[in-house]
PDB file of N, CA and C in Angstrom:
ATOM      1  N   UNK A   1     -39.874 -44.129  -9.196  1.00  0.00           N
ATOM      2  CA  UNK A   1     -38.688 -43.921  -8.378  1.00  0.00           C
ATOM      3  C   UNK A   1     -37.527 -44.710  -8.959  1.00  0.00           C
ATOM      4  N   UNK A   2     -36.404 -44.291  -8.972  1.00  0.00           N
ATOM      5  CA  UNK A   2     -34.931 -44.549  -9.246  1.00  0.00           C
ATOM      6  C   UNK A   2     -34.326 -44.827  -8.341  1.00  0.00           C
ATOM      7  N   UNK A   3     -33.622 -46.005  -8.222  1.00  0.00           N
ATOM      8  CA  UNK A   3     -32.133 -46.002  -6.777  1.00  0.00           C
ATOM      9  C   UNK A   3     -31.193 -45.762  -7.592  1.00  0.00           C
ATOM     10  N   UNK A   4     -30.277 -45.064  -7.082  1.00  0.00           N
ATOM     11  CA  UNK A   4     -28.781 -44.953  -7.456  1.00  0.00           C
ATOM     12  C   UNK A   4     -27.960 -44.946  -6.173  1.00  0.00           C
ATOM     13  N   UNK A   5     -26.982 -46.203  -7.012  1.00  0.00           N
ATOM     14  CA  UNK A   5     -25.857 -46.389  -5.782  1.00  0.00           C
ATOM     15  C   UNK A   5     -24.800 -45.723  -5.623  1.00  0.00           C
ATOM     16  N   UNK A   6     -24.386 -45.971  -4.641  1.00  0.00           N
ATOM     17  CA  UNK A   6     -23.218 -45.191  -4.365  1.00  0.00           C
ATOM     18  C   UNK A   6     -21.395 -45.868  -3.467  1.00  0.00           C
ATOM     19  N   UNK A   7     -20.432 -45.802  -4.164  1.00  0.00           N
ATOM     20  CA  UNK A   7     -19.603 -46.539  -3.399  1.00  0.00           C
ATOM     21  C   UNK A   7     -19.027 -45.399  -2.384  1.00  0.00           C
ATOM     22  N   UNK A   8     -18.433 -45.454  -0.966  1.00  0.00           N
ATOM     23  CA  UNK A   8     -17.736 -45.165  -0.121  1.00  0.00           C
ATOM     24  C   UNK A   8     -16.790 -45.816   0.386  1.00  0.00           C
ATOM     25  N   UNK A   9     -15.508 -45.085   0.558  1.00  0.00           N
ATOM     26  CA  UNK A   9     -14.750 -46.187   1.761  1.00  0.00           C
ATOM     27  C   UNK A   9     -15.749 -45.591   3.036  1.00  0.00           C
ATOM     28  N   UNK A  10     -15.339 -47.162   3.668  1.00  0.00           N
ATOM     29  CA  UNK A  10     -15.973 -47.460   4.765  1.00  0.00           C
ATOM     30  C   UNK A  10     -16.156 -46.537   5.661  1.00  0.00           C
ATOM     31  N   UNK A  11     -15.061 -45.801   6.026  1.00  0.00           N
ATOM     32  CA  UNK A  11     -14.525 -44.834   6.759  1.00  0.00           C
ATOM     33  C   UNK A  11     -15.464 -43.505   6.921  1.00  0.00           C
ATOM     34  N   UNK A  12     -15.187 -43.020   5.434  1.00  0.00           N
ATOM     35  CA  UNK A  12     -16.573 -42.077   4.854  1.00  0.00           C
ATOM     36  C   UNK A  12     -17.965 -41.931   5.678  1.00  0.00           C
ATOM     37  N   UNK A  13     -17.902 -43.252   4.505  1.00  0.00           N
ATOM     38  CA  UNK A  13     -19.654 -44.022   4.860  1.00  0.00           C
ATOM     39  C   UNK A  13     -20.333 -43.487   6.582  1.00  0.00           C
ATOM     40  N   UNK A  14     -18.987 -44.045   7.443  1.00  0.00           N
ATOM     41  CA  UNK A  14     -19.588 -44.246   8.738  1.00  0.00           C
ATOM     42  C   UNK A  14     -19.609 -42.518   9.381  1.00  0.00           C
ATOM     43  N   UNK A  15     -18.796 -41.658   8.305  1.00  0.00           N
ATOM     44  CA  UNK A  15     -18.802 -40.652   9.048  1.00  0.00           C
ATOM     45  C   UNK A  15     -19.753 -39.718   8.936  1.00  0.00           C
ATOM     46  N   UNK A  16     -19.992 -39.707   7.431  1.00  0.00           N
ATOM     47  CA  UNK A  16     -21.696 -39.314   6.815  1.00  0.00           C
ATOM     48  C   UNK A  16     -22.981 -39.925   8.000  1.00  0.00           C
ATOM     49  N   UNK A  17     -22.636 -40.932   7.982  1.00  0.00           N
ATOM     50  CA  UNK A  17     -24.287 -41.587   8.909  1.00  0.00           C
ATOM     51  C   UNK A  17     -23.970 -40.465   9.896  1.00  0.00           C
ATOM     52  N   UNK A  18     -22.716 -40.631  10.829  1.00  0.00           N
ATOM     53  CA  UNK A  18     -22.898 -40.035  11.907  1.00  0.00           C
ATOM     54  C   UNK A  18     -23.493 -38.237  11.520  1.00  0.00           C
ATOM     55  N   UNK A  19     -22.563 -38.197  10.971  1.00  0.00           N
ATOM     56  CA  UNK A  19     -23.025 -36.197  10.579  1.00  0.00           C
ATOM     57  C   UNK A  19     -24.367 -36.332  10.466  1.00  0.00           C
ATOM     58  N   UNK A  20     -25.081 -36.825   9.358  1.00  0.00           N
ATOM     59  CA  UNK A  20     -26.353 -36.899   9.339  1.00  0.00           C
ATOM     60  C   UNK A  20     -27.147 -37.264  10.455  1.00  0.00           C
ATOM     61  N   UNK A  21     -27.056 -38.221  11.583  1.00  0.00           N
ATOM     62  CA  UNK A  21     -27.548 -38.285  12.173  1.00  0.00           C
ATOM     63  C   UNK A  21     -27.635 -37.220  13.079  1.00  0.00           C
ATOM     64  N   UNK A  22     -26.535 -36.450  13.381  1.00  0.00           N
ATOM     65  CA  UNK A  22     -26.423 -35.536  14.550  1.00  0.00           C
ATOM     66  C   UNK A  22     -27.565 -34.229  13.767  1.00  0.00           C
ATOM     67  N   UNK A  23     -27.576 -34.375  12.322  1.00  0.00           N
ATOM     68  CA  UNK A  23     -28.919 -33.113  11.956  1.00  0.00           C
ATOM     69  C   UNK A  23     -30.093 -33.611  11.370  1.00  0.00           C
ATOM     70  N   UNK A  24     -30.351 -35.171  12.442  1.00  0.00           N
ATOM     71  CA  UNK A  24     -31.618 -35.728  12.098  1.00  0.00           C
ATOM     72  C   UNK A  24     -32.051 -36.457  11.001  1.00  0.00           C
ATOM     73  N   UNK A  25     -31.178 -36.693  10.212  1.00  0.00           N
ATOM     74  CA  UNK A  25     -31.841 -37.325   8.718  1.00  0.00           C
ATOM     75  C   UNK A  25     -30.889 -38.616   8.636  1.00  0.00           C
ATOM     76  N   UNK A  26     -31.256 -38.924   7.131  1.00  0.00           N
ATOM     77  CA  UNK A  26     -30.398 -40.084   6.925  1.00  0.00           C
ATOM     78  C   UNK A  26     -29.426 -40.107   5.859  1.00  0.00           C
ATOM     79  N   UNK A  27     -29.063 -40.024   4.828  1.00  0.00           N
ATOM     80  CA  UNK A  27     -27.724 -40.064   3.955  1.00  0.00           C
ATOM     81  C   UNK A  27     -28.550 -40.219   2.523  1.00  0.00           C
ATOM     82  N   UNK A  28     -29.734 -41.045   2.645  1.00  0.00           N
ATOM     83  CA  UNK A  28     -30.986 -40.344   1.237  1.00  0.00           C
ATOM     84  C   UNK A  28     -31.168 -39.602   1.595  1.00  0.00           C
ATOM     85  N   UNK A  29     -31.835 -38.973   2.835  1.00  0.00           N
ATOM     86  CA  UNK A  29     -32.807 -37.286   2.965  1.00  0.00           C
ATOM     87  C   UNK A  29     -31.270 -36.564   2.423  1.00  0.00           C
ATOM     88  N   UNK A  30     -30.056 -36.593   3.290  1.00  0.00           N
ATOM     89  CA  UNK A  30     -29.172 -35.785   2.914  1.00  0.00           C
ATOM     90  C   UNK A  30     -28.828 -35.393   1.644  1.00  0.00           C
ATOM     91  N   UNK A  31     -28.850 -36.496   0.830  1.00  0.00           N
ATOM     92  CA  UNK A  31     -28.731 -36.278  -0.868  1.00  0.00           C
ATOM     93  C   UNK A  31     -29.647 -35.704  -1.763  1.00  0.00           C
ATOM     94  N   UNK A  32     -30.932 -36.079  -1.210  1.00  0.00           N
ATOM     95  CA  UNK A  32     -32.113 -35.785  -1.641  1.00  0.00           C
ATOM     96  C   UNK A  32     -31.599 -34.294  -1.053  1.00  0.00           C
ATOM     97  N   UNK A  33     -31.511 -33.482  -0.257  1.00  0.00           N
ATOM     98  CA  UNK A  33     -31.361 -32.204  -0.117  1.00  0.00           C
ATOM     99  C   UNK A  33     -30.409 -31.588  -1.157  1.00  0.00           C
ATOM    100  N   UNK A  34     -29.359 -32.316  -1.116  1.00  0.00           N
ATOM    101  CA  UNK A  34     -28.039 -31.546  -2.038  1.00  0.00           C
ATOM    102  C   UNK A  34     -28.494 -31.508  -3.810  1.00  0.00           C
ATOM    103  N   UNK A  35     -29.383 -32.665  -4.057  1.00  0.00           N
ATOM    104  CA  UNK A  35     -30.117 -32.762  -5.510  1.00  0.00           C
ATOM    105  C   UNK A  35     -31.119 -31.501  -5.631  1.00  0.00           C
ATOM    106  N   UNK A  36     -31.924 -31.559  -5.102  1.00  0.00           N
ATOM    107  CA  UNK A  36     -32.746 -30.752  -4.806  1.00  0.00           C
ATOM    108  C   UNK A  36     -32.309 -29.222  -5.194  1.00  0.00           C
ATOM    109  N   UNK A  37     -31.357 -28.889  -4.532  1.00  0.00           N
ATOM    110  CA  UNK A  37     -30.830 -27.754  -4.113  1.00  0.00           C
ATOM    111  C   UNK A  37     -29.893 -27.305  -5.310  1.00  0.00           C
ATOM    112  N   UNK A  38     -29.249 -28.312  -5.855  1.00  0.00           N
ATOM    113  CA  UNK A  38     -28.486 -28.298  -7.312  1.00  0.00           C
ATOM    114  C   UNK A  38     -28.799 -28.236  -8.064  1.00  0.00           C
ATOM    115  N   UNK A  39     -30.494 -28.575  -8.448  1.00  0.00           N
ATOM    116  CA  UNK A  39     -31.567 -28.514  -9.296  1.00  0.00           C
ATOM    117  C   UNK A  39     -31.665 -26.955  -8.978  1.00  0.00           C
ATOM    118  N   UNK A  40     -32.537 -26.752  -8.431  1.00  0.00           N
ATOM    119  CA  UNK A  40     -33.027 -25.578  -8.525  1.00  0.00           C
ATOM    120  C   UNK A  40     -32.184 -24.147  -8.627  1.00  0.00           C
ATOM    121  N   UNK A  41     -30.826 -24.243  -7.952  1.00  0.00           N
ATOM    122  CA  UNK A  41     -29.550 -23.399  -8.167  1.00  0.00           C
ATOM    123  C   UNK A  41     -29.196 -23.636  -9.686  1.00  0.00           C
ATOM    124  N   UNK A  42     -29.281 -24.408 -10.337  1.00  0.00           N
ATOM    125  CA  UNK A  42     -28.766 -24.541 -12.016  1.00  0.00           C
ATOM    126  C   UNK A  42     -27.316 -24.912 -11.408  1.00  0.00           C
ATOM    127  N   UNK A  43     -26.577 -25.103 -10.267  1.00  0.00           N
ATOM    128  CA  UNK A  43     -25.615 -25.253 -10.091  1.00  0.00           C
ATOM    129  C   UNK A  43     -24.965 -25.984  -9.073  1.00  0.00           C
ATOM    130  N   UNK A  44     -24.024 -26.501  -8.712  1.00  0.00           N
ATOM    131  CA  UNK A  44     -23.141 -27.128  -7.781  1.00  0.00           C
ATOM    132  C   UNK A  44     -23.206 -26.397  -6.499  1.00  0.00           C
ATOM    133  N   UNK A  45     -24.122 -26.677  -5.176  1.00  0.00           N
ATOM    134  CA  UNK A  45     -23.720 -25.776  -4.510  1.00  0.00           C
ATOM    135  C   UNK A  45     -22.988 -25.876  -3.042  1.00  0.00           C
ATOM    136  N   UNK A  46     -21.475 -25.678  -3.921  1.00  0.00           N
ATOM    137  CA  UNK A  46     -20.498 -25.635  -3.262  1.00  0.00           C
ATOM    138  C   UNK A  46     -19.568 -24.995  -4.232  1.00  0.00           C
ATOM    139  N   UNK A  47     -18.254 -24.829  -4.218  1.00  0.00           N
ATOM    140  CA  UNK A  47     -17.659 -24.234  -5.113  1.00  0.00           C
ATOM    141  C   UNK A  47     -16.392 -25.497  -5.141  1.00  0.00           C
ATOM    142  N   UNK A  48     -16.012 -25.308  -6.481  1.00  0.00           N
ATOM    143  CA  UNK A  48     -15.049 -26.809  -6.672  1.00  0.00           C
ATOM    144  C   UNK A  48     -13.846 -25.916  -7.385  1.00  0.00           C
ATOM    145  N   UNK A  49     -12.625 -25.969  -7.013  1.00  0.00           N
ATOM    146  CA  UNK A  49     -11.500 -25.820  -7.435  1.00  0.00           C
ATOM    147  C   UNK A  49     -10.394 -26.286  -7.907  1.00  0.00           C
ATOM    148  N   UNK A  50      -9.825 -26.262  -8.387  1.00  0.00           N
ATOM    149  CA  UNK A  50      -8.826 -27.042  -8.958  1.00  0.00           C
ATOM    150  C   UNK A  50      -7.360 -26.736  -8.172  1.00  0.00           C
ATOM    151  N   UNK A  51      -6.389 -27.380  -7.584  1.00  0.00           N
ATOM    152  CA  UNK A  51      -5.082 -26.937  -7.259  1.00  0.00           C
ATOM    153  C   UNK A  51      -4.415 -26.537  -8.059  1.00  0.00           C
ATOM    154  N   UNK A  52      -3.661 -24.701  -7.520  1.00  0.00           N
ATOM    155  CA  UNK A  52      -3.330 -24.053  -8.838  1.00  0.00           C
ATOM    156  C   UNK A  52      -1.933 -24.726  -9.298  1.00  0.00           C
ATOM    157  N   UNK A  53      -1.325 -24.365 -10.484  1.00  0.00           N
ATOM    158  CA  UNK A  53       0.021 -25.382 -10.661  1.00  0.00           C
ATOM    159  C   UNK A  53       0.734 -24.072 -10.387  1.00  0.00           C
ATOM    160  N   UNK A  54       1.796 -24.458  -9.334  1.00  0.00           N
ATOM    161  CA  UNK A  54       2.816 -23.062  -9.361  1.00  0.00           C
ATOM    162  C   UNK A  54       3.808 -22.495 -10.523  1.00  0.00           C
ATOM    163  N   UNK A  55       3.485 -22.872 -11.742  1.00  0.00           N
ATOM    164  CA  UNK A  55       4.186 -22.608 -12.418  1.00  0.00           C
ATOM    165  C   UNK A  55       3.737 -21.510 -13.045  1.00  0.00           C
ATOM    166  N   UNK A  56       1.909 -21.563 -13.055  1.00  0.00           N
ATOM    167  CA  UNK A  56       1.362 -20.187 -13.470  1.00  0.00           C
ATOM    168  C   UNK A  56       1.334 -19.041 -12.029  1.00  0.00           C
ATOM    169  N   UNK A  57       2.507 -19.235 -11.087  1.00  0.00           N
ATOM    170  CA  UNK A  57       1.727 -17.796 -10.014  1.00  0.00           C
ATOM    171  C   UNK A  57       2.233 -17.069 -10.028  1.00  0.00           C
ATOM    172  N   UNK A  58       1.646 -16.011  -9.820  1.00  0.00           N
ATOM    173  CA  UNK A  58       1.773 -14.674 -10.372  1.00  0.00           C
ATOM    174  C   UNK A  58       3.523 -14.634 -10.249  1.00  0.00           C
ATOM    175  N   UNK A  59       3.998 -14.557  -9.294  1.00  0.00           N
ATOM    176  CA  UNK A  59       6.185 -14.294  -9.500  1.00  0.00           C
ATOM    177  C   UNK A  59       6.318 -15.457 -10.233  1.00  0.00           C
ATOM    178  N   UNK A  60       6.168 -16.480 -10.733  1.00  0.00           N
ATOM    179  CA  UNK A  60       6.693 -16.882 -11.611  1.00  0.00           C
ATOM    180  C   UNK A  60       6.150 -16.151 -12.976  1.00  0.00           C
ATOM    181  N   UNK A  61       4.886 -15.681 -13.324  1.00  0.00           N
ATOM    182  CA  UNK A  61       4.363 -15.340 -14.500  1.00  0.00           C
ATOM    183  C   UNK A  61       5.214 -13.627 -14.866  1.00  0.00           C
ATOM    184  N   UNK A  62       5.543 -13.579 -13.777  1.00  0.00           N
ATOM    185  CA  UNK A  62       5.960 -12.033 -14.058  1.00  0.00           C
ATOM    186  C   UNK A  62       7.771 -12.081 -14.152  1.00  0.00           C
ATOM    187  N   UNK A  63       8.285 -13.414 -13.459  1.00  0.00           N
ATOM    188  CA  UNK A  63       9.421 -13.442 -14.171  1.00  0.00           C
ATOM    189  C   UNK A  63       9.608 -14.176 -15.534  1.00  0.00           C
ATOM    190  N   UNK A  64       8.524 -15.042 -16.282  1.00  0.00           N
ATOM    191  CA  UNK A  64       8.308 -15.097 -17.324  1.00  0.00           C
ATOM    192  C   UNK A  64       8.551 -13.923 -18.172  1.00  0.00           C
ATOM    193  N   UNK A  65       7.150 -13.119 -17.899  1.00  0.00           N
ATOM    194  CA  UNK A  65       7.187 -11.638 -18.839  1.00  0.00           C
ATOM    195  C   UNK A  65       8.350 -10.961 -18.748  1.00  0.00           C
ATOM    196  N   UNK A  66       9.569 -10.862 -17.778  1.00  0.00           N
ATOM    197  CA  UNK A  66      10.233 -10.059 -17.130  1.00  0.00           C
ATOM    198  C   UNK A  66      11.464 -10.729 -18.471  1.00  0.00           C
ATOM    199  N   UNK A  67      11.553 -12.052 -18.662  1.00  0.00           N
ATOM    200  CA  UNK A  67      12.441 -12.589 -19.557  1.00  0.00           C
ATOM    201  C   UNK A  67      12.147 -12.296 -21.198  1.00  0.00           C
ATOM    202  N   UNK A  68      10.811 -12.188 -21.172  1.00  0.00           N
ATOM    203  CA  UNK A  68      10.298 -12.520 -22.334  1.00  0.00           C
ATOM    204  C   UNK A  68      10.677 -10.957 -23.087  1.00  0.00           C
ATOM    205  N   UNK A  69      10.426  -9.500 -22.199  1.00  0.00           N
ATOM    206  CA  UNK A  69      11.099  -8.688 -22.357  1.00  0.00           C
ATOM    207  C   UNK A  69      12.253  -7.852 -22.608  1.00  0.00           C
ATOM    208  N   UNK A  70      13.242  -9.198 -22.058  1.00  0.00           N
ATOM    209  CA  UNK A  70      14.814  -8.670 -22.016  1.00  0.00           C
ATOM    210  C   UNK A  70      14.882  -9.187 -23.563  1.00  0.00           C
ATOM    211  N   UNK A  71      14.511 -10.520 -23.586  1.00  0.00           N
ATOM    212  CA  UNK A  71      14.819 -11.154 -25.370  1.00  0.00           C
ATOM    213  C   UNK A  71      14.389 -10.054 -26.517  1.00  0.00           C
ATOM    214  N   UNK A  72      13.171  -9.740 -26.486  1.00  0.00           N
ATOM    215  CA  UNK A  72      12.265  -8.538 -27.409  1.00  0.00           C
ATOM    216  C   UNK A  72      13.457  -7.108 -26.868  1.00  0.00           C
ATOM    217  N   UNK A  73      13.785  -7.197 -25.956  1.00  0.00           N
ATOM    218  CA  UNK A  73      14.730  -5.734 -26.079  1.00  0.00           C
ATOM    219  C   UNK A  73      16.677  -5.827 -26.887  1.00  0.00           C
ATOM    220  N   UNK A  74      16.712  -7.470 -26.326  1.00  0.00           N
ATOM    221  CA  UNK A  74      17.833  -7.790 -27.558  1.00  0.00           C
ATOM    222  C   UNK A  74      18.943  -7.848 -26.256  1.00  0.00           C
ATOM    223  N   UNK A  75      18.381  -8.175 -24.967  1.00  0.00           N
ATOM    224  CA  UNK A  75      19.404  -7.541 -23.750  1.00  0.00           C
ATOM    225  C   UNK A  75      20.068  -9.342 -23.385  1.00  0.00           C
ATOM    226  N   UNK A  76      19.762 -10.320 -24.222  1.00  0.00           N
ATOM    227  CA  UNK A  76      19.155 -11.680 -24.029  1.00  0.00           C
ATOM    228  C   UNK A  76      20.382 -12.390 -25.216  1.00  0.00           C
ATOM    229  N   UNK A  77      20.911 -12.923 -25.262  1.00  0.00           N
ATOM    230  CA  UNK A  77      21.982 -13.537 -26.056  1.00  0.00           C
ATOM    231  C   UNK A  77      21.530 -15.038 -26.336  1.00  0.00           C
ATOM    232  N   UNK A  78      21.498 -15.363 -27.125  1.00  0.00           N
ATOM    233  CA  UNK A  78      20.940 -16.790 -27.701  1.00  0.00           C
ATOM    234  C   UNK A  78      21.839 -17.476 -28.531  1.00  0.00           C
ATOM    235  N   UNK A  79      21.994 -18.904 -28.449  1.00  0.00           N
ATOM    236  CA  UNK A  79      23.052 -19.693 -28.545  1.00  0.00           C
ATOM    237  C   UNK A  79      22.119 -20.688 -29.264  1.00  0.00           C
ATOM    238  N   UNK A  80      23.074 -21.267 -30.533  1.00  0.00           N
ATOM    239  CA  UNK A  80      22.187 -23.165 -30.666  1.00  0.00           C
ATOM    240  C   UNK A  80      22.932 -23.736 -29.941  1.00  0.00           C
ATOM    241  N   UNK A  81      22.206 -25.165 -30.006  1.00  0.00           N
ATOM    242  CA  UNK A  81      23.057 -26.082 -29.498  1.00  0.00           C
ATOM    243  C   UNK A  81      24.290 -26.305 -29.724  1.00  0.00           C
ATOM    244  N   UNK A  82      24.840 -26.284 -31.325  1.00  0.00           N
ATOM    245  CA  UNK A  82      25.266 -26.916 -32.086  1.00  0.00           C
ATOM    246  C   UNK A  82      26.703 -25.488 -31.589  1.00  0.00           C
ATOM    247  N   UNK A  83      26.223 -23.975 -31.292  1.00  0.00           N
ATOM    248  CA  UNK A  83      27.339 -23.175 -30.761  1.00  0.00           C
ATOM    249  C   UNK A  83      27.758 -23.608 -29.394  1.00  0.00           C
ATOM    250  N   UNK A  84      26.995 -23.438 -28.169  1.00  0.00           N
ATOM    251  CA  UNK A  84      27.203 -24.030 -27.151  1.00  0.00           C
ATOM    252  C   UNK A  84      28.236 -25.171 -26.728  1.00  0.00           C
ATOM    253  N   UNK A  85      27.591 -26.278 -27.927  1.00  0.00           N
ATOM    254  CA  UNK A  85      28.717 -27.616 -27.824  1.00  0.00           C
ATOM    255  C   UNK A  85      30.397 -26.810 -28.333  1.00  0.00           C
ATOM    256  N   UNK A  86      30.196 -26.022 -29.237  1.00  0.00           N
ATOM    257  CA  UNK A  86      31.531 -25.622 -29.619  1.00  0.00           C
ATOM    258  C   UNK A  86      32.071 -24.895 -28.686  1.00  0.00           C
ATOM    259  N   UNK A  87      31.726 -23.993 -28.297  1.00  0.00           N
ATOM    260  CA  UNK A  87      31.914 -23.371 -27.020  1.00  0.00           C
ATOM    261  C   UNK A  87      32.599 -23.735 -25.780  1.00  0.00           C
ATOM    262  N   UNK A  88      31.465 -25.121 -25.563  1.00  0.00           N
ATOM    263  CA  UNK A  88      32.661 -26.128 -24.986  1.00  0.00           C
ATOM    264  C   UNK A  88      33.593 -26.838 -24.911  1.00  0.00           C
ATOM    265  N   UNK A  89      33.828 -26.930 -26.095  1.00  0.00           N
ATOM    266  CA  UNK A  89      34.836 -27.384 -26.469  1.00  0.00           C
ATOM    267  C   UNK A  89      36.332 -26.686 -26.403  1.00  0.00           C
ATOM    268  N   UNK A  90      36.284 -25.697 -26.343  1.00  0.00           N
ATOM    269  CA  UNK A  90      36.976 -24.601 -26.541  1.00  0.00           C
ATOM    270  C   UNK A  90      37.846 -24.952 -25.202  1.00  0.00           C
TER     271      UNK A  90
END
């Protein structure tokens, strides 16, 4: 047999005992279930996501393409810096 520890805030900690207690076990049986169960699934079972970044969602990605199109059609006017500054100057 192996122990492995585990840190919690306190807070956690006390809220796990309680959950667990209300379905009879203790916070090893509980883990011991989720190991168990992760073993034999080959997998995590829960599903874990990442928060999407809004910069890829879909109306922004499609006013991406929507720009990226006007440039490739030539509808898109492009400046250096080095015109711009003159420009302003003006």
């Amino acid at each position: 047999m192996t122990t492995v520890s585990l840190r919690f805030d306190d807070n956690m900690k006390k809220e796990l005992d309680e959950m667990c207690d209300e379905m009879g076990m203790n916070i090893t049986t509980f883990f011991m279930i989720y190991a168990k169960k992760a073993l034999r699934e080959r997998s995590i079972p829960f599903e874990i996501t990442a928060p999407i970044d809004p910069f890829y969602s879909n109306t922004n990605r499609a006013q991406i393409e929507k720009a990226e199109k006007q440039v490739k059609d030539g509808k898109i006017i492009t400046k250096s810096l080095n015109e711009l500054e003159a420009m302003a100057s003006e």
